[in-house]
Protein backbone atom coordinates (compact mmCIF):
# COMPACT_ATOMS: atom_id res chain seq x y z
CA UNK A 1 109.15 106.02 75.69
CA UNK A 2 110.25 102.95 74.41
CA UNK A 3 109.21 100.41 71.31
CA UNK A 4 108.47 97.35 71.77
CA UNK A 5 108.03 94.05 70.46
CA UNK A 6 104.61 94.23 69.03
CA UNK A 7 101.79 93.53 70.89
CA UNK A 8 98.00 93.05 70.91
CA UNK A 9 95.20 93.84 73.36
CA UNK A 10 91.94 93.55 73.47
CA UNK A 11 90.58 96.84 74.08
CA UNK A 12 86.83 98.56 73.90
CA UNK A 13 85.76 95.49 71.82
CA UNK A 14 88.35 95.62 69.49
CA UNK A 15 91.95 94.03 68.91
CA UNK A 16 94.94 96.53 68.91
CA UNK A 17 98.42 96.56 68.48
CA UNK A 18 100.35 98.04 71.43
CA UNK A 19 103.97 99.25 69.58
CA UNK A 20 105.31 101.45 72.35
CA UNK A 21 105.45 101.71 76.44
CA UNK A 22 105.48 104.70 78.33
CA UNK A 23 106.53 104.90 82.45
CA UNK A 24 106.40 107.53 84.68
CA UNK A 25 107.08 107.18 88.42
CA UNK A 26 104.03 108.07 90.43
CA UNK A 27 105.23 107.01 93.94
CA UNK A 28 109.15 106.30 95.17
CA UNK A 29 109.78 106.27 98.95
CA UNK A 30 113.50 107.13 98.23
CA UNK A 31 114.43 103.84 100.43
CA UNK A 32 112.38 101.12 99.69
CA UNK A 33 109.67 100.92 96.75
CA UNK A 34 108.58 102.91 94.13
CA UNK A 35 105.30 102.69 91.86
CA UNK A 36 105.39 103.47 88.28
CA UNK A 37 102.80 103.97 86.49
CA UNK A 38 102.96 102.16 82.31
CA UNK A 39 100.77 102.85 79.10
CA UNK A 40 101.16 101.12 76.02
CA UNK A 41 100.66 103.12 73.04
CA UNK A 42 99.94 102.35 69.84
CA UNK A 43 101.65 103.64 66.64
CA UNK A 44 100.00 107.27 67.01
CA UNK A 45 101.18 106.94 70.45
CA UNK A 46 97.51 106.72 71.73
CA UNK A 47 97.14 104.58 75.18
CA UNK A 48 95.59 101.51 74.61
CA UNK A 49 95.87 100.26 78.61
CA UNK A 50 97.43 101.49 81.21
CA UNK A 51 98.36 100.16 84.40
CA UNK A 52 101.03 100.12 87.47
CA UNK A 53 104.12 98.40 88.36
CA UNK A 54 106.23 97.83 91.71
CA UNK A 55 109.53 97.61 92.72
CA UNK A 56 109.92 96.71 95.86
CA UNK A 57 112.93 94.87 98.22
CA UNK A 58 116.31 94.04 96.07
CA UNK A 59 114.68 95.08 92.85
CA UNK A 60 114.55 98.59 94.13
CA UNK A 61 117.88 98.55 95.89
CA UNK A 62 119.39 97.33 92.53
CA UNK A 63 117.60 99.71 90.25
CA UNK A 64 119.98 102.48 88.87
CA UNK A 65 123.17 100.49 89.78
CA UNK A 66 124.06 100.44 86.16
CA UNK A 67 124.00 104.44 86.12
CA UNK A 68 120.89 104.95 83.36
CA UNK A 69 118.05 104.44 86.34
CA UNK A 70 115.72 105.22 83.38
CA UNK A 71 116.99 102.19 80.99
CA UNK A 72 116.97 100.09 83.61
CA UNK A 73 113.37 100.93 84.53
CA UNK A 74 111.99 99.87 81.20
CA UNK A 75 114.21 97.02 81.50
CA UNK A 76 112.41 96.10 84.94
CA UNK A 77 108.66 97.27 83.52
CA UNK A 78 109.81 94.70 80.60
CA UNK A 79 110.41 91.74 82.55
CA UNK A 80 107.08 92.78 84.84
CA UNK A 81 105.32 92.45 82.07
CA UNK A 82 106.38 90.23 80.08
CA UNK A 83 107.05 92.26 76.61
CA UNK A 84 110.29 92.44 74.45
CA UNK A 85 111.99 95.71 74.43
CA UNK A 86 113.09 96.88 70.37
């Protein structure tokens, strides 16, 4: 889990802040592409939305070159989504 810049989302009628994202991988083909699935959390760290990513073609090939695989995931979901890591 990861903060992040903060955020807000309409959600069941109401505006809320998303402070934090979560990832876990829920599909990775060992070779080509891998699925995770995100949820951004609010400041009890209850899910607000949740949704999936891809990485797929040099993206995938790249990811974990740096040695942390699991900073550089967030760093991916990040730039996916268009949210500002803290």
């Amino acid at each position: 889990m990861r903060n992040i810049q903060p955020l807000d989302i309409w959600s069941g009628g109401d505006t809320k802040t998303a402070l934090k994202i979560s990832l876990y991988i829920s599909y990775d083909d060992l070779a080509t592409r891998a699925a995770l699935i995100y949820k951004l959390l609010d400041e009890f760290d209850s899910e607000i939305y949740e949704g999936q990513i891809f990485f797929t073609g040099q993206e995938y090939l790249d990811w974990g070159n740096s040695g942390d695989s699991n900073n550089e995931a967030y760093v991916l979901a990040a730039s996916h989504l268009n949210i500002v890591l803290i």
